[in-house]
Protein backbone atom coordinates (compact mmCIF):
# COMPACT_ATOMS: atom_id res chain seq x y z
CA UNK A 1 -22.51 112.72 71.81
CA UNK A 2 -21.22 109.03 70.45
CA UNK A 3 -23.84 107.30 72.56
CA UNK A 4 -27.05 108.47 72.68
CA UNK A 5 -27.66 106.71 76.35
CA UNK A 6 -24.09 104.77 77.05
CA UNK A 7 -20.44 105.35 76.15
CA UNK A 8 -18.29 102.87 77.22
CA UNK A 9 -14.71 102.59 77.77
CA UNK A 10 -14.42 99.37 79.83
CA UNK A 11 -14.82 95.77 79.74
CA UNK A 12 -17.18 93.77 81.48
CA UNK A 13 -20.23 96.02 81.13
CA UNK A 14 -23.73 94.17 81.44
CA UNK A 15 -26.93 95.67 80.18
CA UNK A 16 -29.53 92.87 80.99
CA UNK A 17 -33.71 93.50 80.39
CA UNK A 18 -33.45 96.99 79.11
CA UNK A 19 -35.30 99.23 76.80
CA UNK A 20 -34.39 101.92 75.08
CA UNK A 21 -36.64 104.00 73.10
CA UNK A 22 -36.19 107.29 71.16
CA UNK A 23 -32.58 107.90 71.68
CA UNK A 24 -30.18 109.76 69.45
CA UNK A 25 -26.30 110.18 68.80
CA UNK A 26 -25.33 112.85 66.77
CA UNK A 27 -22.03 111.61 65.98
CA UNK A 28 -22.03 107.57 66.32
CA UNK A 29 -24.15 104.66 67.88
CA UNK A 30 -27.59 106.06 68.78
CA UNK A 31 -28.09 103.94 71.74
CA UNK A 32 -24.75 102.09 73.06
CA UNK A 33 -21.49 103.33 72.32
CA UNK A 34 -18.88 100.91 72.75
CA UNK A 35 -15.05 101.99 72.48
CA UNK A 36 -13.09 99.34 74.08
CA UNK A 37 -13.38 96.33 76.20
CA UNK A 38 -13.99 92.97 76.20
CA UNK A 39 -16.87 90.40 77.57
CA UNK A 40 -19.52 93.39 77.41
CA UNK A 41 -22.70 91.53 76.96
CA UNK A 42 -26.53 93.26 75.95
CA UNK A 43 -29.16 90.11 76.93
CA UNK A 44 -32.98 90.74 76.69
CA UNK A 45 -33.13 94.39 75.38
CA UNK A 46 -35.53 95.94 73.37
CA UNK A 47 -34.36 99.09 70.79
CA UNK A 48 -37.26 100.75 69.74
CA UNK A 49 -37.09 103.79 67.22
CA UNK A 50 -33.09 104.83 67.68
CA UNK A 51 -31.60 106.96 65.44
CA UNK A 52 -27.66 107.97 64.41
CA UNK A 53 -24.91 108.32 61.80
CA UNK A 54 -23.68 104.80 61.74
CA UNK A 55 -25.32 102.11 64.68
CA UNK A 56 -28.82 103.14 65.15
CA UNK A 57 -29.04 101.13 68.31
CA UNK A 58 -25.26 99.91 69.34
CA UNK A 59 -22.58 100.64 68.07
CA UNK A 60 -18.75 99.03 68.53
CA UNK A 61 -15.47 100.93 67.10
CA UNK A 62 -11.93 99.90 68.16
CA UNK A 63 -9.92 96.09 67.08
CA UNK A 64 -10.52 93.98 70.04
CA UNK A 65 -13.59 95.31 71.57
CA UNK A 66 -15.87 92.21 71.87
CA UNK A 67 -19.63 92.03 72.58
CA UNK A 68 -22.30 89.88 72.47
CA UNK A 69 -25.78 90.34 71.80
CA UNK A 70 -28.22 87.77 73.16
CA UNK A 71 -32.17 87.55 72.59
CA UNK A 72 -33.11 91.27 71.84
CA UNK A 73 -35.00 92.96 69.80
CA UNK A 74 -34.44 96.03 67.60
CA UNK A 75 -37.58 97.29 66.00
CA UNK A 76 -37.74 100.29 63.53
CA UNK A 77 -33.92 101.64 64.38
CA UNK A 78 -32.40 103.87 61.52
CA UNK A 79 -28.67 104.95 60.64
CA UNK A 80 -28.05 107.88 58.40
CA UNK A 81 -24.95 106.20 57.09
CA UNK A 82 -23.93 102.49 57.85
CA UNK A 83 -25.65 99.78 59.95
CA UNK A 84 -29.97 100.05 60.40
CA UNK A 85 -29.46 98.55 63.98
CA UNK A 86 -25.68 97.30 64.78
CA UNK A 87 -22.98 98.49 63.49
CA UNK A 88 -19.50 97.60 63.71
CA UNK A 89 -16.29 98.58 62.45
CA UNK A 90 -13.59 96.80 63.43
């Protein structure tokens, strides 16, 4: 699994006043997975102890994909390989 609770592969997605606790990827972001898309937006979340190879808590992959991250907290996330939290790589 890339995203241990969401893979997406669109544009406009909104997660708003979330929490997300104990999740895992085994291959990529351990909470959000993003592949493509633009205007995706995570406001007012809370990542508490997420875990996966690169991304801990979100992750974002392909040139292009554009998200913003407004007033959330990530608390005691961890990535085996790149990024404690966030991760992106393009």
């Amino acid at each position: 699994m890339r995203g241990g609770t969401v893979e997406s592969h669109t544009s406009n997605l909104k997660i708003i006043n979330s929490v997300f606790t104990n999740n895992k990827a085994v291959l990529n972001g351990g909470t959000l997975y993003f592949m493509v898309g633009t205007d995706n937006l995570v406001s007012g979340c809370t990542f508490n102890d997420n875990s996966g190879p690169n991304g801990s808590a979100i992750r974002t992959i392909t040139i292009g994909t554009i998200l913003n991250v407004l007033s959330s907290n990530f608390t005691n996330n961890k990535a085996t390989n790149n990024g404690g939290s966030i991760y992106s790589a393009n």
